[in-house]
Protein backbone atom coordinates (compact mmCIF):
# COMPACT_ATOMS: atom_id res chain seq x y z
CA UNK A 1 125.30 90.76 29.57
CA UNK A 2 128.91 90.10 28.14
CA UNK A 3 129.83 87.19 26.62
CA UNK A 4 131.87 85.21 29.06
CA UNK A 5 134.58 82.94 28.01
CA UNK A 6 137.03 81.76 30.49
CA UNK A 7 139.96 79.72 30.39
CA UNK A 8 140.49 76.33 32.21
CA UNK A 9 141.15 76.94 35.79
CA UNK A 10 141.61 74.94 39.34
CA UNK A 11 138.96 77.63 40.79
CA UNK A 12 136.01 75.80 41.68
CA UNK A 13 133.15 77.98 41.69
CA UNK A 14 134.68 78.30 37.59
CA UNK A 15 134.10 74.86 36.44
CA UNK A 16 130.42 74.86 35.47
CA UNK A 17 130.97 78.52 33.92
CA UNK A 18 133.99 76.80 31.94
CA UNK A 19 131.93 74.01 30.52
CA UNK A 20 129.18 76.02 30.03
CA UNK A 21 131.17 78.48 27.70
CA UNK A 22 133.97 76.38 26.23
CA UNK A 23 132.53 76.28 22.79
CA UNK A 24 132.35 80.21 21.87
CA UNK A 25 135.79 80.97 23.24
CA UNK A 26 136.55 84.43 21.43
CA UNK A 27 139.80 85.53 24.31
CA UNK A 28 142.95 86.43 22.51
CA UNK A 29 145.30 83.59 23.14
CA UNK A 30 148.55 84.98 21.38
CA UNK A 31 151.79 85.66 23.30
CA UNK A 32 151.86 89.40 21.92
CA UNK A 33 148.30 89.66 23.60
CA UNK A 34 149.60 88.18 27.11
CA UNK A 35 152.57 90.25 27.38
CA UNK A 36 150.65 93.72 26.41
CA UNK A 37 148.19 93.53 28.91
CA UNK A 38 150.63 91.78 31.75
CA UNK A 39 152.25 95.40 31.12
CA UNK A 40 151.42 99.19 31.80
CA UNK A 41 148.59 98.61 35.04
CA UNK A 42 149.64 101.37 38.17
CA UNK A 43 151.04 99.73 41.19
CA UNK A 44 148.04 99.69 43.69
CA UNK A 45 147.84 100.87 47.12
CA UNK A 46 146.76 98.13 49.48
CA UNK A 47 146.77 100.25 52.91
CA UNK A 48 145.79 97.52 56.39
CA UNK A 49 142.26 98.26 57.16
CA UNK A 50 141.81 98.62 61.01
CA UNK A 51 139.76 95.74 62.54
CA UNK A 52 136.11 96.04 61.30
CA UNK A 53 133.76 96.23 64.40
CA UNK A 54 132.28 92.80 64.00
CA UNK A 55 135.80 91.40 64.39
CA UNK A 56 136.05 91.29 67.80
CA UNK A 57 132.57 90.02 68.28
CA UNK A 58 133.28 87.09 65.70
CA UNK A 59 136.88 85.79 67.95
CA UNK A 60 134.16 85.48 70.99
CA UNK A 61 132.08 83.13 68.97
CA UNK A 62 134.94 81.27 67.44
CA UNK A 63 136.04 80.64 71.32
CA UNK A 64 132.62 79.30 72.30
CA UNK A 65 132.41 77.16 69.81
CA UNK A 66 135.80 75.71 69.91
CA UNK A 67 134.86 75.12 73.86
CA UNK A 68 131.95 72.81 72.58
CA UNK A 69 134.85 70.48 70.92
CA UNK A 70 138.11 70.16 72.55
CA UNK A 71 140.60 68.64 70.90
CA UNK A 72 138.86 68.85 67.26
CA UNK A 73 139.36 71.27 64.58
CA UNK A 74 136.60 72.88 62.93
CA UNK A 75 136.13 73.94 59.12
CA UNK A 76 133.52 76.08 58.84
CA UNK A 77 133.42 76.70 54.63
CA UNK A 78 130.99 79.65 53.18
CA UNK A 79 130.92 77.67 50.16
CA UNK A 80 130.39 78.01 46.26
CA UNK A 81 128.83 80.42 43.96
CA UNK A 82 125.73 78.82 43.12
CA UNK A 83 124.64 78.20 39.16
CA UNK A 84 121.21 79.77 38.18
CA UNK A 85 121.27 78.80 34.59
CA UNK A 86 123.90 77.46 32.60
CA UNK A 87 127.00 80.05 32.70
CA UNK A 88 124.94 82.43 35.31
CA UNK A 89 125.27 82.39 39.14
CA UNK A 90 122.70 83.53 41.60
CA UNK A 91 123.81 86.57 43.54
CA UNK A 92 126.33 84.95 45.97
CA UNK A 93 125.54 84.99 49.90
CA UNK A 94 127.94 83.29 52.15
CA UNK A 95 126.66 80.86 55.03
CA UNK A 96 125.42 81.80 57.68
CA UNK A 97 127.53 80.18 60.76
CA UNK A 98 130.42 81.56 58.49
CA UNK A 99 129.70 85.01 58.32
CA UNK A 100 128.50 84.77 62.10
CA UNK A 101 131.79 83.32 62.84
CA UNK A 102 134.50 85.29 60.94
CA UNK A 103 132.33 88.97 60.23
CA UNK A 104 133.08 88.12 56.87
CA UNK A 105 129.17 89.24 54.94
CA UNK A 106 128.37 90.49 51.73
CA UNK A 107 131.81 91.01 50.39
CA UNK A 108 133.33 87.13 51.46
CA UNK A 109 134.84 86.16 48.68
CA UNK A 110 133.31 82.53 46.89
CA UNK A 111 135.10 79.27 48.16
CA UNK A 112 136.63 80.50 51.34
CA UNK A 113 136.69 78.32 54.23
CA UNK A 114 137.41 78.94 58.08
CA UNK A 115 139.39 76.71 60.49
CA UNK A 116 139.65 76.87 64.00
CA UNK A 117 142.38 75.08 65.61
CA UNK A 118 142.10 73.23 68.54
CA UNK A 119 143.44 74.97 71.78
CA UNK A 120 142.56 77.58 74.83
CA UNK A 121 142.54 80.43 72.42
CA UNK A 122 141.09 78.75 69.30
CA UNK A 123 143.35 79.70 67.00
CA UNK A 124 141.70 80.44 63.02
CA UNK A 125 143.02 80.70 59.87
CA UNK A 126 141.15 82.21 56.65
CA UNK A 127 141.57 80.74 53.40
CA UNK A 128 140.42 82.18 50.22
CA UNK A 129 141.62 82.81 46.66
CA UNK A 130 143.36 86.64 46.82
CA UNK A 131 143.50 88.84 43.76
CA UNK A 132 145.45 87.85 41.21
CA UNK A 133 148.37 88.82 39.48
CA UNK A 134 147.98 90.81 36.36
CA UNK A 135 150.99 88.84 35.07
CA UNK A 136 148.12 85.51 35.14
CA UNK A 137 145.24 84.77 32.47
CA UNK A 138 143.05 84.62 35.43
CA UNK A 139 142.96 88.44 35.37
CA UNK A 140 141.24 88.82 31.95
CA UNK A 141 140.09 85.68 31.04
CA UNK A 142 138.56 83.73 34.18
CA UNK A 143 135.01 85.17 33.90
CA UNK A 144 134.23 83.15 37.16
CA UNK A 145 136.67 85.10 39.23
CA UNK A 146 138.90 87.29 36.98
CA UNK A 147 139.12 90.91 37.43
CA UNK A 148 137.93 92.13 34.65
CA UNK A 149 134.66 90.48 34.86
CA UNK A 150 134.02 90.51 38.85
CA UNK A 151 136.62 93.16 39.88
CA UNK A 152 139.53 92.56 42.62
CA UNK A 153 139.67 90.30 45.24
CA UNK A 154 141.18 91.52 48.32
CA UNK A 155 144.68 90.70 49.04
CA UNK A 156 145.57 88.21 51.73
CA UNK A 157 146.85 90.97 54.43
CA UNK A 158 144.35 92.87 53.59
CA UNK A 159 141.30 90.52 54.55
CA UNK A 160 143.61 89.94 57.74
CA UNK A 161 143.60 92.97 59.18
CA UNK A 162 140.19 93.99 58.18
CA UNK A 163 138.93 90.51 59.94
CA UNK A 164 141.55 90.37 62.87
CA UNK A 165 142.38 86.53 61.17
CA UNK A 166 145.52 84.85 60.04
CA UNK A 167 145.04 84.04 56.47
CA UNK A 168 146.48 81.66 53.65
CA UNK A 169 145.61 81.30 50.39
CA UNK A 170 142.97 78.58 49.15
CA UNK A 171 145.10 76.40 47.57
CA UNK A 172 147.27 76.10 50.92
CA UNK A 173 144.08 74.50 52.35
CA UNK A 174 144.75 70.50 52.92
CA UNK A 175 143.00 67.81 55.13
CA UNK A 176 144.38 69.98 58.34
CA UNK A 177 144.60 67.45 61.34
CA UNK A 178 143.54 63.74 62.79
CA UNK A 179 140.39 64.94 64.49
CA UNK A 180 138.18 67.31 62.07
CA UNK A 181 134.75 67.98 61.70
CA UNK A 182 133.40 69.74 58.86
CA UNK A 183 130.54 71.52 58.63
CA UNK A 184 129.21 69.05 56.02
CA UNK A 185 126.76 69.78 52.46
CA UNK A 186 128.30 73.62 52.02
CA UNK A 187 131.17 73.32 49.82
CA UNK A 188 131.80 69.75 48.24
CA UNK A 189 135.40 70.50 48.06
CA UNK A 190 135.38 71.10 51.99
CA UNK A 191 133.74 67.62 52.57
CA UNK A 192 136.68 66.20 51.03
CA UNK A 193 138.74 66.59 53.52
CA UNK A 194 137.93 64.50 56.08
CA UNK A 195 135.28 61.58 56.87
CA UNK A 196 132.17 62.23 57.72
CA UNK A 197 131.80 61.71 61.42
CA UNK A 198 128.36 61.38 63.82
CA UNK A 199 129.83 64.35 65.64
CA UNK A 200 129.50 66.50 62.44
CA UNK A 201 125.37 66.43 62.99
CA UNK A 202 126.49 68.00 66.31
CA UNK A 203 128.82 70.55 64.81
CA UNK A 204 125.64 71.60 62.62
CA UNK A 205 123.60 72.33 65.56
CA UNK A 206 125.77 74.06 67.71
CA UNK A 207 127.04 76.72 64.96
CA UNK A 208 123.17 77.08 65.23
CA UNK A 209 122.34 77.50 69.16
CA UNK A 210 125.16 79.52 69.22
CA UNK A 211 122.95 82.14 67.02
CA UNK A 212 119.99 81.44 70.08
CA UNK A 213 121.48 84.82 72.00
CA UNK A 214 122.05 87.51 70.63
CA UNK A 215 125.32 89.91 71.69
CA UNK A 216 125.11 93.86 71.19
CA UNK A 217 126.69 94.36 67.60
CA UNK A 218 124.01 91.88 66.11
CA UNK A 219 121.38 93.47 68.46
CA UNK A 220 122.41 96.78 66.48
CA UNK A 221 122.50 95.54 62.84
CA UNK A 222 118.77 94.32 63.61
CA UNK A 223 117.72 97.68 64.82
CA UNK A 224 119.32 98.91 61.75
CA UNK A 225 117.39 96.43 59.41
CA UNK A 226 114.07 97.46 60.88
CA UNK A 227 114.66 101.06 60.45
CA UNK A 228 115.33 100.02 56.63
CA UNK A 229 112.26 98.18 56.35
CA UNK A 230 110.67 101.02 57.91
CA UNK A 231 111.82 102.90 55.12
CA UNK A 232 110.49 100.01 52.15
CA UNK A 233 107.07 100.26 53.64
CA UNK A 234 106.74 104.01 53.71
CA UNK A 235 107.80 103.68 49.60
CA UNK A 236 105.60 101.45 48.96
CA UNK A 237 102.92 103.60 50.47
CA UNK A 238 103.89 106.43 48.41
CA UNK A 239 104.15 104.15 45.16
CA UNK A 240 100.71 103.24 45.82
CA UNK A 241 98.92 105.23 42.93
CA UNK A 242 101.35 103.56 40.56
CA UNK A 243 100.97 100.52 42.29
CA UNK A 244 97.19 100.47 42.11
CA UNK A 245 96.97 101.61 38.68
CA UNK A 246 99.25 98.38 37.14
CA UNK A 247 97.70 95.33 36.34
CA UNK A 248 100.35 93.21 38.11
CA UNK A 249 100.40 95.54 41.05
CA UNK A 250 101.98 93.14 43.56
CA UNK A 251 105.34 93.00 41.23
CA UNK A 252 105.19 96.96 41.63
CA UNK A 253 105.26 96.42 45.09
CA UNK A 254 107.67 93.85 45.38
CA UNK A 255 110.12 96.20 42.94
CA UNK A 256 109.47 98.88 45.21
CA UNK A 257 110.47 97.68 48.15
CA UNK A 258 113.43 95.92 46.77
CA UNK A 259 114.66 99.11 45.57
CA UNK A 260 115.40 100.11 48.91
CA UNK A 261 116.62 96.74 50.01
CA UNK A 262 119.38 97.29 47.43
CA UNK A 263 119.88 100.85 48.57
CA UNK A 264 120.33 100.69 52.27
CA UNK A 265 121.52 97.03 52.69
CA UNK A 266 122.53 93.80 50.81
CA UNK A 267 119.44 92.03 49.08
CA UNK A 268 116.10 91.41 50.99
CA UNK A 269 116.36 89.00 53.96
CA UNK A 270 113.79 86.56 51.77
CA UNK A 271 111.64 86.54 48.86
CA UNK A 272 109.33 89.64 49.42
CA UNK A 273 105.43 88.56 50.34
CA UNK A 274 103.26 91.15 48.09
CA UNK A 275 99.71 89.81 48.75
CA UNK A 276 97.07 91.29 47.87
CA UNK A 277 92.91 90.29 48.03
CA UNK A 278 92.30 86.60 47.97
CA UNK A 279 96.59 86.51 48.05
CA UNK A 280 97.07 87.39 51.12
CA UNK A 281 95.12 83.58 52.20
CA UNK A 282 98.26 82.21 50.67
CA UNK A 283 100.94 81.92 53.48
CA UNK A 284 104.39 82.03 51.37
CA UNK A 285 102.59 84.18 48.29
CA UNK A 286 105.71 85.07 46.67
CA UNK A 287 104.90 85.15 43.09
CA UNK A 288 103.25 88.66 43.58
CA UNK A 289 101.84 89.00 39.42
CA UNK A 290 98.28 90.15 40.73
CA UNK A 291 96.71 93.63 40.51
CA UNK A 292 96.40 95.90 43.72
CA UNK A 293 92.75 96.39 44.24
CA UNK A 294 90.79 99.93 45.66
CA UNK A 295 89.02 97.48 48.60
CA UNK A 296 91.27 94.98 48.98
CA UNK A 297 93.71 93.93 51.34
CA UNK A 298 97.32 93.87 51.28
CA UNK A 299 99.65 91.71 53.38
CA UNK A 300 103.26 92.97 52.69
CA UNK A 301 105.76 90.47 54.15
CA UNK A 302 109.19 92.05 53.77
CA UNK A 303 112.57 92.85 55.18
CA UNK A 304 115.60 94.25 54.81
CA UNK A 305 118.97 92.39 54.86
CA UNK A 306 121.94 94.46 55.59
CA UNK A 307 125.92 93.96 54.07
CA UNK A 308 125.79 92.27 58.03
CA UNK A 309 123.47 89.89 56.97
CA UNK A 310 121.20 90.50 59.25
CA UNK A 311 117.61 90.57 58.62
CA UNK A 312 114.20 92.43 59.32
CA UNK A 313 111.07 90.42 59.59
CA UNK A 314 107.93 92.39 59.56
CA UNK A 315 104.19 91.95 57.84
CA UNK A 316 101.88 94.80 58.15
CA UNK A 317 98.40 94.93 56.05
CA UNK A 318 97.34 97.57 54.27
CA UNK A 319 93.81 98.73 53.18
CA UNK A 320 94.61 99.55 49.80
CA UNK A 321 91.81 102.08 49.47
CA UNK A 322 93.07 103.85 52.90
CA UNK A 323 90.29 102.65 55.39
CA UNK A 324 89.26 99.28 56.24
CA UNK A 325 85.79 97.86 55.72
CA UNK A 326 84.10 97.30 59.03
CA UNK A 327 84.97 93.43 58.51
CA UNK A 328 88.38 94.09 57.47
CA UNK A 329 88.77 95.73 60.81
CA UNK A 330 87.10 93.56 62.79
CA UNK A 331 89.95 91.06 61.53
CA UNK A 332 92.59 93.30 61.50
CA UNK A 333 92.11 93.99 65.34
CA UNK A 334 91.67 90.37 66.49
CA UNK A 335 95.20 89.85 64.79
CA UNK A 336 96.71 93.00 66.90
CA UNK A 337 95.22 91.82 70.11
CA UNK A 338 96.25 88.16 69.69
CA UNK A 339 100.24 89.67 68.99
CA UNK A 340 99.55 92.08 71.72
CA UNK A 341 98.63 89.21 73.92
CA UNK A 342 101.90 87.24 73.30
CA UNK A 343 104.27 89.90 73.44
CA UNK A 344 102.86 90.62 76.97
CA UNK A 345 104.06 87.75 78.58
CA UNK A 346 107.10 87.60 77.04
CA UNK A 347 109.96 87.96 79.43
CA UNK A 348 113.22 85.59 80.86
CA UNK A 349 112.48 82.53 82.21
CA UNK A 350 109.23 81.58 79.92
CA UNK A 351 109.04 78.94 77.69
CA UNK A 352 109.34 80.04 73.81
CA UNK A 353 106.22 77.50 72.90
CA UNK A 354 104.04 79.64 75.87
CA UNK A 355 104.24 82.93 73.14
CA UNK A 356 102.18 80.68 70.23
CA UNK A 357 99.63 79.40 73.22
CA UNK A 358 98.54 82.84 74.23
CA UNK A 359 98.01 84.20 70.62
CA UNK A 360 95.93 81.36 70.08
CA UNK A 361 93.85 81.69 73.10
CA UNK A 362 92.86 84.86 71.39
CA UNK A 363 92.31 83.34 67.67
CA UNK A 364 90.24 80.66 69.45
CA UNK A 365 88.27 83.38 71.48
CA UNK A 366 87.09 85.41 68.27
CA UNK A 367 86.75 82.38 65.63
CA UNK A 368 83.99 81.24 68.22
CA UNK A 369 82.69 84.91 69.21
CA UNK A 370 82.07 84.95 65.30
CA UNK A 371 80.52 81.71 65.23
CA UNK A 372 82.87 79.94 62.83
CA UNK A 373 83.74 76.92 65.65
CA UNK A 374 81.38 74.13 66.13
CA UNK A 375 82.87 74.21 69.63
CA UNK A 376 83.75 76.42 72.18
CA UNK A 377 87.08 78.29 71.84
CA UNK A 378 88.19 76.23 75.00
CA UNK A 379 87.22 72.95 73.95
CA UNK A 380 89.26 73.81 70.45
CA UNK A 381 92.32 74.52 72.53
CA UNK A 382 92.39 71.13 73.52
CA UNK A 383 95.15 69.29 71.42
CA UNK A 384 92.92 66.73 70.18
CA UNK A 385 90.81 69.46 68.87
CA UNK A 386 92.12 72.92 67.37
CA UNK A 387 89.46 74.01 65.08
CA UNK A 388 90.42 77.17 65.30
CA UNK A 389 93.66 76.26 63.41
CA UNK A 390 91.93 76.16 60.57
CA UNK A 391 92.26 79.90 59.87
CA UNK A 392 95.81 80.06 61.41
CA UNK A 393 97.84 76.78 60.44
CA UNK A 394 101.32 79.07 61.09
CA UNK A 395 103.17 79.18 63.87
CA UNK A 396 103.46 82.46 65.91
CA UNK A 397 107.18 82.86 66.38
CA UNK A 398 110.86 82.10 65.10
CA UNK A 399 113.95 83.23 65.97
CA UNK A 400 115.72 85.96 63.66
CA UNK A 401 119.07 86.97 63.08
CA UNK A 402 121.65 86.37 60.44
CA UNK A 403 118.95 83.95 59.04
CA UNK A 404 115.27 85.30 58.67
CA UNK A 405 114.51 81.68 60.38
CA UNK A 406 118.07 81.62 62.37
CA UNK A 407 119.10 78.98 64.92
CA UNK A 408 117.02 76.82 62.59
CA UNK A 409 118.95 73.76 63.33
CA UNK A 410 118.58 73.91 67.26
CA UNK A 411 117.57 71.09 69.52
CA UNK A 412 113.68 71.31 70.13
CA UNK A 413 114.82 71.68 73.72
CA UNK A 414 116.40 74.74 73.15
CA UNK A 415 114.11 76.29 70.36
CA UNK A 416 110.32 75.21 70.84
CA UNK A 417 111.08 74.28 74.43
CA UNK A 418 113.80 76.15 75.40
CA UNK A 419 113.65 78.94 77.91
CA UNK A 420 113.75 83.00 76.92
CA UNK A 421 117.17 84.14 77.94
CA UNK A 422 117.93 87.93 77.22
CA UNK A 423 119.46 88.97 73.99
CA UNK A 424 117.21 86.27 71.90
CA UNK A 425 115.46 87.81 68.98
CA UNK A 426 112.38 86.38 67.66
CA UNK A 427 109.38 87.59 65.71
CA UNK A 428 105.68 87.80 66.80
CA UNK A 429 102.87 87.19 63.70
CA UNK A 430 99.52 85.85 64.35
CA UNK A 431 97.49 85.86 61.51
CA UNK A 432 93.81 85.12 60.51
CA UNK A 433 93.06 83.96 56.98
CA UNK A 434 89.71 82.99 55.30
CA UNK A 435 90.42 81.25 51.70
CA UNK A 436 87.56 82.57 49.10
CA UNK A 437 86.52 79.44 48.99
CA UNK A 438 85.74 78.24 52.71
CA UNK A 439 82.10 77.45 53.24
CA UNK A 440 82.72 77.54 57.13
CA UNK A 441 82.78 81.73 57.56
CA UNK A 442 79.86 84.05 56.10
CA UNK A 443 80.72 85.60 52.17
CA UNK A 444 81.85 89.05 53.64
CA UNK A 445 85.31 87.25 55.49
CA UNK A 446 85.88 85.02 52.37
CA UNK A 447 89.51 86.00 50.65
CA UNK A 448 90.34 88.23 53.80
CA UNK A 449 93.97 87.74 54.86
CA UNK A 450 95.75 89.59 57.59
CA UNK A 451 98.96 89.08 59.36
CA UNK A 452 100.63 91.61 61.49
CA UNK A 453 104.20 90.64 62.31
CA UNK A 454 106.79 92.32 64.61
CA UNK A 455 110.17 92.01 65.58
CA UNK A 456 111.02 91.27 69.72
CA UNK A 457 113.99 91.70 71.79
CA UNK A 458 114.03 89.53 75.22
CA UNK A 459 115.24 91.82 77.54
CA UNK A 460 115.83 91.66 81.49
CA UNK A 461 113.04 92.16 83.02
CA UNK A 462 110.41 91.91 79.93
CA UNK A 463 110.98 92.45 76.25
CA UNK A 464 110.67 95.65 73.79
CA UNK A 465 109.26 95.43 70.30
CA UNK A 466 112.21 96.90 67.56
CA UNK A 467 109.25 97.17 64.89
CA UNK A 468 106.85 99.21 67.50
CA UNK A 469 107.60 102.66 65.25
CA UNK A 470 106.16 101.12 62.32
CA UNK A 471 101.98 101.73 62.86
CA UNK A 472 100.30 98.66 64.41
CA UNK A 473 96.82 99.67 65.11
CA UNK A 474 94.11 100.04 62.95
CA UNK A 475 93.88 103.12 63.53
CA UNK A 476 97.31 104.05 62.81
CA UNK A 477 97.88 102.17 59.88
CA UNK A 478 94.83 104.35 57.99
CA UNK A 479 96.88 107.63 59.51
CA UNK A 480 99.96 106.27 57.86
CA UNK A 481 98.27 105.80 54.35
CA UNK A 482 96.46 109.17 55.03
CA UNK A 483 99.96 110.63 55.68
């Protein structure tokens, strides 16, 4: 990596890289210097983008929201690059509610914040920092933002056409009116400019429920994602001698898969789950430095996030030798039926908790059938009971979206309680895992993890699985491998 040096600046996502670096300046300073390389650049063409398509979906969220507070005006910031260590940033993501709310995704520029007037037609303005001038220092010296070290920013008019917004330029941005609520602990510089109000905790969960429904164009970019991860899986597959064959096998898979995150999309939606063996007992296993073992298991939690944002959500397990072990499917299938279970009552009008009851009717049902319960499964399902929990602490479902857990801020009487409308997007992913250590289950289930997670559209009359082309059964998943 380059040495980066830059020179005092006013930018904020700068100031810890100009501490940081301050004491092994090497950037010419000398007026000779400035003048030659203010001189002799092309002029550039700068051509208005038309509308992207997201655009038009964004202006319909912006108006439902504003409806939610008349008279207020909203900032919505993305906020801040984020330091990793020292004079390093971690790859920079904008929020959430402010991609959802301006189409603005993997190429929002640091620091820009959104405001939405008060009025009928909620009128927004954009503000961000635009390219700079190569007559400025910024534009060799910043390494924070300057061109030479991160590339161009996109002009003002430019980001307003492509985004159908009104823009300014950051520094324009001031405290902008009596009644404002900020969408508070994004961007310290944002929080400044107003007092915090009880309303703000309000703001935060409606930017949220607005995320409960999904409309078409984020319906899409899911399908899209899927058919990505799709596409991960089937290369990890094919890595699998390689994979097999390295002592830290799960990082091969992890690298794998990420390849093609980076290929077809932005990043991965969240930290990639590579578990395999006794690893896959281990819920959020993300350090993935074991080997991939010829008769283990292998839970591979993964999805694709594309430049939308938008994220996959699937687990499928893998025998790693190609077959499972009459246990391993005995497991395996008790998993499939308890998903198969939920997703069949899934449909408007339901409750979104009724989808984790009738999965576990089914964990409860074959944790007794194998003896593991010292009661029956319906005495466990009693509240006061749930032994069968034991080997499935997890929920079944969450809602996906822009966030792998989106509309996380929701009122419970919305999200656990709330009723399935059409257009909400959730997962389904029972799961039955036996730590190597549990004394309660006979030595052959001990370090046997499986999860089988899938990806489910409410629709109007029932619901249709998004994932249902990536094999499910038992059967099919040793076809796959075969394949």
């Amino acid at each position: 990596m380059a040495d980066t040096t830059p020179v005092d600046t006013t930018e904020r996502s700068s100031a810890a890289t100009t501490s940081a670096t301050a004491n092994r300046s090497t950037t010419p300073t000398s007026d000779a210097f400035r003048e030659f390389i203010s001189s002799g650049w092309a002029e550039r063409a700068d051509a208005a983008p038309s509308p992207r398509e997201q655009a038009a979906f964004a202006a319909a969220r912006r108006m439902r929201l504003a409806a939610k507070f008349p008279g207020a005006t909203l900032v919505i910031p993305a906020g801040p690059a984020k330091v990793r260590s020292n004079d390093t940033d971690y790859p920079y993501r904008a929020h959430s509610a402010f991609s959802h709310l301006t189409g603005w995704a993997s190429d929002t520029v640091p620091g820009a914040v959104l405001v939405i007037g008060p009025g009928d037609d909620a009128p927004a303005t954009l503000y961000f920092t635009p390219t700079a001038g190569r007559d400025t220092e910024e534009f060799y010296a910043n390494a924070a933002i300057g061109e030479f070290w991160t590339g161009p920013r996109p002009s003002l008019a430019h980001v307003a056409a492509d985004l159908a917004l009104e823009t300014r330029a950051l520094s324009e941005l001031a405290a902008p009116g009596d009644e404002v609520l900020v969408l508070r602990g994004v961007d310290p510089a944002a929080d400044d400019l107003a007092e915090a109000t009880a309303s703000e905790a309000e703001l935060l969960r409606t930017v949220s429920e607005l995320r409960l429904v999904k409309d078409e164009y984020e319906v899409a970019e899911l399908r899209a994602a899927i058919a990505a991860t799709k596409a991960g899986f089937d290369d990890v597959i094919a890595d699998f001698p390689q994979i097999v064959a390295h002592p830290r096998g799960e990082r091969l898979v992890e690298g794998t898969f990420n390849r093609r995150a980076r290929a077809e999309g932005n990043a991965v939606g969240y930290d990639t789950i590579a578990a395999s063996g006794p690893h896959a007992c281990i819920l959020h296993w993300t350090r993935n430095d074991g080997p991939v073992a010829p008769g283990d298991l292998l839970l591979l939690d993964a999805g694709v996030e594309l430049d939308s944002l938008y994220t996959a959500d699937i687990t499928r397990t893998l025998p790693v030798s190609g077959t499972f072990t009459e246990v391993q499917r005995r497991v395996y299938e008790a998993v499939r039926e308890a998903a198969d279970a939920a997703f069949q009552i899934v449909r408007p009008g339901i409750r979104f908790r009724e989808i984790h009851a009738e999965a576990m009717k089914v964990i409860a049902a074959k944790t007794a059938e194998w003896g593991f319960l010292p009661v029956s499964a319906e005495e466990s399902l009693e509240p006061s009971l749930q032994y069968h929990r034991r080997y499935m602490v997890h929920g079944t479902s969450h809602h996906l979206g822009i966030d792998v857990h989106d509309c996380a801020q929701a009122r419970r009487e919305l999200y656990l309680d709330g009723v399935l409308e059409p257009g909400m997007v959730f997962t389904i992913e029972p799961g039955l895992y036996f730590q190597p250590d549990d004394l309660t289950v006979p030595a052959e289930y001990r370090g046997i993890g499986v999860r089988i997670e899938d990806d489910i559209l409410v629709t109007a009359d029932g619901a249709e699985n998004l994932s249902a082309d990536i094999p499910r059964t038992a059967d099919e998943v040793e076809a796959w491998l075969a394949g």
